[in-house]
PDB file of N, CA and C in Angstrom:
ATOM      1  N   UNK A   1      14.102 -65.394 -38.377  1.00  0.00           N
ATOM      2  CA  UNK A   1      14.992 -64.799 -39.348  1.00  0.00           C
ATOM      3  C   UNK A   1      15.112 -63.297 -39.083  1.00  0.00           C
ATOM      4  N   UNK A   2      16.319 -62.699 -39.253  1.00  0.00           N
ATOM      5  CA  UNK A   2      16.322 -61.403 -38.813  1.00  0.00           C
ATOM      6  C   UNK A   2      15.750 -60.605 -39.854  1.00  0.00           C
ATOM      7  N   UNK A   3      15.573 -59.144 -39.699  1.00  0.00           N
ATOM      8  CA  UNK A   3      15.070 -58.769 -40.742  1.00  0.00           C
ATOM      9  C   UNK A   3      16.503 -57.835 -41.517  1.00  0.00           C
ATOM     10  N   UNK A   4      16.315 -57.960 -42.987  1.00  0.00           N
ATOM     11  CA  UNK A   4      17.474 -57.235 -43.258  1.00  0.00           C
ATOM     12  C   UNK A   4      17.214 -55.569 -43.607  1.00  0.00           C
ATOM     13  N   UNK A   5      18.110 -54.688 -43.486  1.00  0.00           N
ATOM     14  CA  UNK A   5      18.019 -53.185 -43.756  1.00  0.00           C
ATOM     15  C   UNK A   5      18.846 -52.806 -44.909  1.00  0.00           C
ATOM     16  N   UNK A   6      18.136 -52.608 -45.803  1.00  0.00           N
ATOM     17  CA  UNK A   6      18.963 -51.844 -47.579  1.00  0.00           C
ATOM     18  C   UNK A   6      18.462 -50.662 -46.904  1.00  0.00           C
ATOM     19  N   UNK A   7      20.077 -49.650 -46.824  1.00  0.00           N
ATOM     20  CA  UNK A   7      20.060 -48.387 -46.790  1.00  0.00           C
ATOM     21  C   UNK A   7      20.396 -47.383 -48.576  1.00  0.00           C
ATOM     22  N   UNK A   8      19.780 -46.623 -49.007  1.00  0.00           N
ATOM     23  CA  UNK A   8      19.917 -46.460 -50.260  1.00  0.00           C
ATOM     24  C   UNK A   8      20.689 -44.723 -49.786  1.00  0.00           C
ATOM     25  N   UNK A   9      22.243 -44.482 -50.052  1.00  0.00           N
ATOM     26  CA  UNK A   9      22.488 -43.461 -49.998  1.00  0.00           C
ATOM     27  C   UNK A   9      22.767 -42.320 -50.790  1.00  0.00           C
ATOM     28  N   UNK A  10      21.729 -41.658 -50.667  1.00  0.00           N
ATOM     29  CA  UNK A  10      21.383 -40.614 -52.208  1.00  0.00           C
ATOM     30  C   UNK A  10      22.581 -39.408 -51.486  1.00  0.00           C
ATOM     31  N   UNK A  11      22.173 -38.161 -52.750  1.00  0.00           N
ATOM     32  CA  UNK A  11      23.033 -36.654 -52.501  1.00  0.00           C
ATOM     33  C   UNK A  11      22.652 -36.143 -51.404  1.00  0.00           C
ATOM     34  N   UNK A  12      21.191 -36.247 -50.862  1.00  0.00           N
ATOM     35  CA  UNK A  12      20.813 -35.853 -49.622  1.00  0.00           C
ATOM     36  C   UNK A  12      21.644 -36.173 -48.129  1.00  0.00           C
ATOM     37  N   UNK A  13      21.889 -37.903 -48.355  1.00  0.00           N
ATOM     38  CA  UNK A  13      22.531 -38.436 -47.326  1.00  0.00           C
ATOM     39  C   UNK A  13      23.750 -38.554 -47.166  1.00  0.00           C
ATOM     40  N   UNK A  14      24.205 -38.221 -48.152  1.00  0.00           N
ATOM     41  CA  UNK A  14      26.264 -39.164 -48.465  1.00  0.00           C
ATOM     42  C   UNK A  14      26.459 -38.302 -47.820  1.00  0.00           C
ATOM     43  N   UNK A  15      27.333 -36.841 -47.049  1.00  0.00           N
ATOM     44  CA  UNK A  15      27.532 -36.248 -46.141  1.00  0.00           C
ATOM     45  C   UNK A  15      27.719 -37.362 -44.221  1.00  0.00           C
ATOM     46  N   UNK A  16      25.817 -37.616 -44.581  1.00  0.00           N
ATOM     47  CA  UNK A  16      25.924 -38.520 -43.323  1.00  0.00           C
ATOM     48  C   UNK A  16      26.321 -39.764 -43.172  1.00  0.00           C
ATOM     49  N   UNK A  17      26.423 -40.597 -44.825  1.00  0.00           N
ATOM     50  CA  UNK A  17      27.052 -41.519 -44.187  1.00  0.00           C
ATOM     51  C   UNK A  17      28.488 -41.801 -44.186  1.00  0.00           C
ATOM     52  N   UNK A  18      29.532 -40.763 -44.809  1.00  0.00           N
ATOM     53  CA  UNK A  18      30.360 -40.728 -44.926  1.00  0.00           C
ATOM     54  C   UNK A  18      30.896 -40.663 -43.562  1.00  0.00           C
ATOM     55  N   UNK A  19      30.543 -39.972 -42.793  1.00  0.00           N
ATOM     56  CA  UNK A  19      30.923 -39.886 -41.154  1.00  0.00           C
ATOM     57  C   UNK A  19      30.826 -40.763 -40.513  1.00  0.00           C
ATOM     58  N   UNK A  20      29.331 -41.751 -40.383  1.00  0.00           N
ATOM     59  CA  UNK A  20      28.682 -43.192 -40.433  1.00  0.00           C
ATOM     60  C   UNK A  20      30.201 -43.930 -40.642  1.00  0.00           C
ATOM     61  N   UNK A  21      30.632 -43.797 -41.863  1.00  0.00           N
ATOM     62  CA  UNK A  21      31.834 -44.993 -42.247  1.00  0.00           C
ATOM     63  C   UNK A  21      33.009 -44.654 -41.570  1.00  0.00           C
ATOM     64  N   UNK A  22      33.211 -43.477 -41.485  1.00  0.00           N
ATOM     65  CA  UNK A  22      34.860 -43.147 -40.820  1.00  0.00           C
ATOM     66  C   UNK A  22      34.581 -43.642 -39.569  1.00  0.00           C
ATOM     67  N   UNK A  23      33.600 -43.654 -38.754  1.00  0.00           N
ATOM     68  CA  UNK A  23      33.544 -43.707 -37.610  1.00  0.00           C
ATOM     69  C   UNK A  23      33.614 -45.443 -36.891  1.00  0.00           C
ATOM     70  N   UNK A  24      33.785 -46.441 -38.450  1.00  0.00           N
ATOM     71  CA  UNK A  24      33.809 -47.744 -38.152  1.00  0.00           C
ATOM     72  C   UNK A  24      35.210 -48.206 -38.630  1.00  0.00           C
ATOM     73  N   UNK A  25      35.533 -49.350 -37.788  1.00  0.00           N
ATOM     74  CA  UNK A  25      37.064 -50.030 -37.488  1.00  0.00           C
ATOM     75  C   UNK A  25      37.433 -50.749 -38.194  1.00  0.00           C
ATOM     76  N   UNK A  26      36.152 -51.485 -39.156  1.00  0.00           N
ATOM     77  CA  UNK A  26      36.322 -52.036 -40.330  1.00  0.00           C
ATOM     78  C   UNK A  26      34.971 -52.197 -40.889  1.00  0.00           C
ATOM     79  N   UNK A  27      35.168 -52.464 -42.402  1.00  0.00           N
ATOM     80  CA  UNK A  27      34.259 -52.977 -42.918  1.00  0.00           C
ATOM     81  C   UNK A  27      34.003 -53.387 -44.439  1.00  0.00           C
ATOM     82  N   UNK A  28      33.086 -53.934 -45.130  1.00  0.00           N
ATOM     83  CA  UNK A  28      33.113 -54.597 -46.434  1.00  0.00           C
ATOM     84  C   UNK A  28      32.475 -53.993 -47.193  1.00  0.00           C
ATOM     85  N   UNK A  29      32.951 -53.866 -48.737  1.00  0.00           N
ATOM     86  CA  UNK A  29      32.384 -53.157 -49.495  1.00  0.00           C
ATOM     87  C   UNK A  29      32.323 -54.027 -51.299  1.00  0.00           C
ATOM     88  N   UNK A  30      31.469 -53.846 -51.902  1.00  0.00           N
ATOM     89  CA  UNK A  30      31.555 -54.580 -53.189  1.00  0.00           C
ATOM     90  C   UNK A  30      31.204 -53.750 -54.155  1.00  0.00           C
ATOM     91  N   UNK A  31      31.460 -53.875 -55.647  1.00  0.00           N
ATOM     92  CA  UNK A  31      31.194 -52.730 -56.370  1.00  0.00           C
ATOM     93  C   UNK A  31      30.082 -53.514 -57.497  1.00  0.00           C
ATOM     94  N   UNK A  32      29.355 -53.086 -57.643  1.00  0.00           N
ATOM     95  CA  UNK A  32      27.998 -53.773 -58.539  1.00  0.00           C
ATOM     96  C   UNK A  32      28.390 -53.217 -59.944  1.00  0.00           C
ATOM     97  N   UNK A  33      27.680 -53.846 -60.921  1.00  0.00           N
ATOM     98  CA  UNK A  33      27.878 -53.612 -62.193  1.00  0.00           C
ATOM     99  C   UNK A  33      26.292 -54.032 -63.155  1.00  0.00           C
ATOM    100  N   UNK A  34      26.641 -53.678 -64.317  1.00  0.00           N
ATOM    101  CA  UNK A  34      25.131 -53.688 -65.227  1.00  0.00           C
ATOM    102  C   UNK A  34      25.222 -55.510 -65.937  1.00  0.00           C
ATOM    103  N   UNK A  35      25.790 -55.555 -64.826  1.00  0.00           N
ATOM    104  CA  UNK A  35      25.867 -57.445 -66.038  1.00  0.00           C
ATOM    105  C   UNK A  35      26.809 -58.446 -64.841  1.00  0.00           C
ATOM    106  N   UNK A  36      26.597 -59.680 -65.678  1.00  0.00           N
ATOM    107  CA  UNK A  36      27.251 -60.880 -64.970  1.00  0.00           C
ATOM    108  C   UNK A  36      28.677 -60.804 -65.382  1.00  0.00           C
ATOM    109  N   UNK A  37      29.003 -60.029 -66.842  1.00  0.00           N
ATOM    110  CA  UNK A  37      30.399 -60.980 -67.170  1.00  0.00           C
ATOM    111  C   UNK A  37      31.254 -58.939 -66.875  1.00  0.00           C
ATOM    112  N   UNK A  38      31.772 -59.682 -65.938  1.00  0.00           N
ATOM    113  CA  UNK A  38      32.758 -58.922 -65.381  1.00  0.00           C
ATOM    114  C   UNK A  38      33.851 -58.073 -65.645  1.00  0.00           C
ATOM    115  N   UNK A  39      34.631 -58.356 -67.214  1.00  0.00           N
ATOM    116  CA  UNK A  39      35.264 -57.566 -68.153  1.00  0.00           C
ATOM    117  C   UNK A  39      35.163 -57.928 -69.367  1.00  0.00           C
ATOM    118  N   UNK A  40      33.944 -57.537 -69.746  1.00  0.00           N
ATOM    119  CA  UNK A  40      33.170 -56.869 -70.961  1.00  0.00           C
ATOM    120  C   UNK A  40      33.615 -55.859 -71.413  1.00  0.00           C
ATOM    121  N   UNK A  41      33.399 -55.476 -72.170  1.00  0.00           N
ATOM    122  CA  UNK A  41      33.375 -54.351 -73.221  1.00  0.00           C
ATOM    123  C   UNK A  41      32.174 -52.961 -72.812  1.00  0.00           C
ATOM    124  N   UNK A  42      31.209 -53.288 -72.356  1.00  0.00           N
ATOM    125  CA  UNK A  42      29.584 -52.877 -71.906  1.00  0.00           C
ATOM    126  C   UNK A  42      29.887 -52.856 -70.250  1.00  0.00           C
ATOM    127  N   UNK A  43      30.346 -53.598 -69.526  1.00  0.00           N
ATOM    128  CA  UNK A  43      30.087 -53.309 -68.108  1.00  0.00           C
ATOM    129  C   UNK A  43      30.306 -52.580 -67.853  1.00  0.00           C
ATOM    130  N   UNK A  44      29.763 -52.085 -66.690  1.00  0.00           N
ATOM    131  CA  UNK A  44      29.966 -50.186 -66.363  1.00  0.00           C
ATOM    132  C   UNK A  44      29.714 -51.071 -64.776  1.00  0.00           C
ATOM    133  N   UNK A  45      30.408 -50.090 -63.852  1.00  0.00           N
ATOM    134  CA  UNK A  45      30.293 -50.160 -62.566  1.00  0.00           C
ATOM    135  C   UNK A  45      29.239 -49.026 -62.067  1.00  0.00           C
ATOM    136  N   UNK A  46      27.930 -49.617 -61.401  1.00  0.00           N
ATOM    137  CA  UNK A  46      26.797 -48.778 -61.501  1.00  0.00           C
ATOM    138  C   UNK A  46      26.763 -47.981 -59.797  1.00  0.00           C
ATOM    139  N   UNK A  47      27.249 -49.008 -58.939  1.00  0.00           N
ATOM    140  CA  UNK A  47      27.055 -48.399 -57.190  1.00  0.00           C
ATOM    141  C   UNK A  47      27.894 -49.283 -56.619  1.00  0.00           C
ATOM    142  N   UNK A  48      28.199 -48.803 -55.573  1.00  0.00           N
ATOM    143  CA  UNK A  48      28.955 -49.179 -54.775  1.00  0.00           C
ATOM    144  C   UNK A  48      27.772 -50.085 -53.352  1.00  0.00           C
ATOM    145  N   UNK A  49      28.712 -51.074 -52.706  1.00  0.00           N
ATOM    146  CA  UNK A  49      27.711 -51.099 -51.889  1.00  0.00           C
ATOM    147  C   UNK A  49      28.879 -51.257 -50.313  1.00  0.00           C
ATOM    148  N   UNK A  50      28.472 -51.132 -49.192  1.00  0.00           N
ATOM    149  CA  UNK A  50      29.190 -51.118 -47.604  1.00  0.00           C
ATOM    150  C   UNK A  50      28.252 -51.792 -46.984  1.00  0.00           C
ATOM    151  N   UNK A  51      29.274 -52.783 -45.698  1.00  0.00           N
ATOM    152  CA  UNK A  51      28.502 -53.218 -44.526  1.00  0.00           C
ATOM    153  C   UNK A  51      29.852 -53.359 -43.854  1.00  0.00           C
ATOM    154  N   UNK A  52      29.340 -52.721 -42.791  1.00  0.00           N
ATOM    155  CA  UNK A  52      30.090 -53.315 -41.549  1.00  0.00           C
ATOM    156  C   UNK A  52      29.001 -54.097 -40.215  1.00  0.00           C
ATOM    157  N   UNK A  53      27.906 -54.146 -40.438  1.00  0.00           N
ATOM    158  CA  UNK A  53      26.715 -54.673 -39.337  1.00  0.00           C
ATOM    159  C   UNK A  53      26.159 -55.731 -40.001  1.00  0.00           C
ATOM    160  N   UNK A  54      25.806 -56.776 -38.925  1.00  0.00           N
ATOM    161  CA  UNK A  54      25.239 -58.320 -40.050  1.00  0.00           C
ATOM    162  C   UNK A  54      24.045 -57.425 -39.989  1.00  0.00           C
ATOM    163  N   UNK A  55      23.466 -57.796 -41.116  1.00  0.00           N
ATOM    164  CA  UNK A  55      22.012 -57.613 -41.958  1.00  0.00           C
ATOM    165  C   UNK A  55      21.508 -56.059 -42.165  1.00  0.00           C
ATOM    166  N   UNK A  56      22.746 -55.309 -42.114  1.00  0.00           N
ATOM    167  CA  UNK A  56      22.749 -54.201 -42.234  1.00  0.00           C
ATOM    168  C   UNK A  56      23.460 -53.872 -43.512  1.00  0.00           C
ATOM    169  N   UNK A  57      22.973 -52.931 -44.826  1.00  0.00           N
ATOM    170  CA  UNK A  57      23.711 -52.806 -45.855  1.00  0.00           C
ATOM    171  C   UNK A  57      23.487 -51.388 -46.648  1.00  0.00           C
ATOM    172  N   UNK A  58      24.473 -50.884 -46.808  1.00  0.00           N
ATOM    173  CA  UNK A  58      24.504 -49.569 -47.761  1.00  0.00           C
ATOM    174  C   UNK A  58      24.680 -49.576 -49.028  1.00  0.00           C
ATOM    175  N   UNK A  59      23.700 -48.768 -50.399  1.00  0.00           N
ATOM    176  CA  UNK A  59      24.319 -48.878 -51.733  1.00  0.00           C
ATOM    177  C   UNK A  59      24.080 -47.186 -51.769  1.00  0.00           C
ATOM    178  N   UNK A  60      25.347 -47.040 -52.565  1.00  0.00           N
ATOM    179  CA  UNK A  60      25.520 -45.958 -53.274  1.00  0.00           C
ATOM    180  C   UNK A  60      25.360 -45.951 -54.973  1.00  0.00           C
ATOM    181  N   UNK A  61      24.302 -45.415 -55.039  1.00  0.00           N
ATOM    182  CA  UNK A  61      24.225 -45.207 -56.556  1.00  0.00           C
ATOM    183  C   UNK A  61      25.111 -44.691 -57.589  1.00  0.00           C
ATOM    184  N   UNK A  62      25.664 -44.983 -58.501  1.00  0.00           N
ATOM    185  CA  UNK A  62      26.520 -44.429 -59.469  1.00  0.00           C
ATOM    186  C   UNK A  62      25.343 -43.290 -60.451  1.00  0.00           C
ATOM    187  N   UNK A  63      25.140 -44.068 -61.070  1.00  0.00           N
ATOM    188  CA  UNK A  63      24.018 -43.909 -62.336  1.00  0.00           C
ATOM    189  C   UNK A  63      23.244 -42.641 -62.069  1.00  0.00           C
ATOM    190  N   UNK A  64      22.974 -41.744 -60.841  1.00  0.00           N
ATOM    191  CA  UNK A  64      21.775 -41.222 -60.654  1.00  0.00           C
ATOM    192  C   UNK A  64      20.772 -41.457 -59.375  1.00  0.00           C
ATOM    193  N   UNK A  65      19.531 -40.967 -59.363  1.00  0.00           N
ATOM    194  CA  UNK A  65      18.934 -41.372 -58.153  1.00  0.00           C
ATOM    195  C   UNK A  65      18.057 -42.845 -58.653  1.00  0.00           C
ATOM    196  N   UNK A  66      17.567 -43.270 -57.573  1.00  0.00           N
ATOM    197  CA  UNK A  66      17.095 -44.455 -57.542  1.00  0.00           C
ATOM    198  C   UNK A  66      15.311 -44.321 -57.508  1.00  0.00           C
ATOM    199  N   UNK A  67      15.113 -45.397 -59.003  1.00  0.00           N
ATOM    200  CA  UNK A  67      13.176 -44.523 -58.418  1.00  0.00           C
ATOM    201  C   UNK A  67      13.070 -45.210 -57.251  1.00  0.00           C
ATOM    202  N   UNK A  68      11.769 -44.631 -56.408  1.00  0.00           N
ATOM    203  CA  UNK A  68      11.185 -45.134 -55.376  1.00  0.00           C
ATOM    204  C   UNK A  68      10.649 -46.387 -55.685  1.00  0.00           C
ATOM    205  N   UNK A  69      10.011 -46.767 -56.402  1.00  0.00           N
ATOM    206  CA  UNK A  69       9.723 -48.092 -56.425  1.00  0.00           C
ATOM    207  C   UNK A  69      10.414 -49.171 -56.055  1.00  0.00           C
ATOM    208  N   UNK A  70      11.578 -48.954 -56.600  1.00  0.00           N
ATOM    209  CA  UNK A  70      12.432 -50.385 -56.596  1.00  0.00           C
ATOM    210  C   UNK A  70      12.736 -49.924 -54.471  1.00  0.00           C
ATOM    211  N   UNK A  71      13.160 -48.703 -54.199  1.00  0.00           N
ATOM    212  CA  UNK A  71      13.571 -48.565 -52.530  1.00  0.00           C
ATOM    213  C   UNK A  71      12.326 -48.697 -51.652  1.00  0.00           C
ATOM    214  N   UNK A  72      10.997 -48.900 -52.421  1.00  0.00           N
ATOM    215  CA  UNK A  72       9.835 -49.195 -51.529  1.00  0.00           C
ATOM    216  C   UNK A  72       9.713 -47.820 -50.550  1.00  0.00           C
ATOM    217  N   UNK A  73      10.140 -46.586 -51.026  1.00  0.00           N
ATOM    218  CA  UNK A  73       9.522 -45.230 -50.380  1.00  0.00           C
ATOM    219  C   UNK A  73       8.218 -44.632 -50.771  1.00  0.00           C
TER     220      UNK A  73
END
C-alpha cells in the first residue's frame, strides 16, 4: 500500500504552495465543511483541500491554524 502525504498549508507556506499549484496542468480540489448536511443554516466552509499527485494531498485551513496534534508535528 502506498503511503499517503497530508500536506497542511499554513501562513508560513501558502506563498509556496501557491507557485507549487500554478506550476501544475491540472488538478482537483474539494471544499470541506463543519457538518454532513451540506446547505444548512450552520455549515460554514472550514478549508479547502488540492491534489494533483495520487496519494499526495493539500488542505488549506479556513478557521485558523491547525493544532499540532491532529498534523502529528
Amino acid at each position: 500500500m502506498k503511503q499517503l502525504v497530508y500536506n497542511i498549508v499554513d501562513k508560513s507556506r501558502f506563498d509556496q504552495f501557491i507557485d507549487l499549484l500554478n506550476s501544475q496542468s491540472e488538478f482537483a480540489f474539494d471544499l470541506e465543511s463543519n457538518g454532513l448536511v451540506t446547505h444548512g443554516p450552520d455549515t460554514k466552509i472550514v478549508g479547502i483541500g488540492f491534489c494533483w499527485k495520487e496519494s499526495t494531498a493539500y488542505y488549506i485551513p479556513f478557521n485558523g491554524d491547525i493544532d499540532p496534534i491532529v498534523t502529528g508535528k
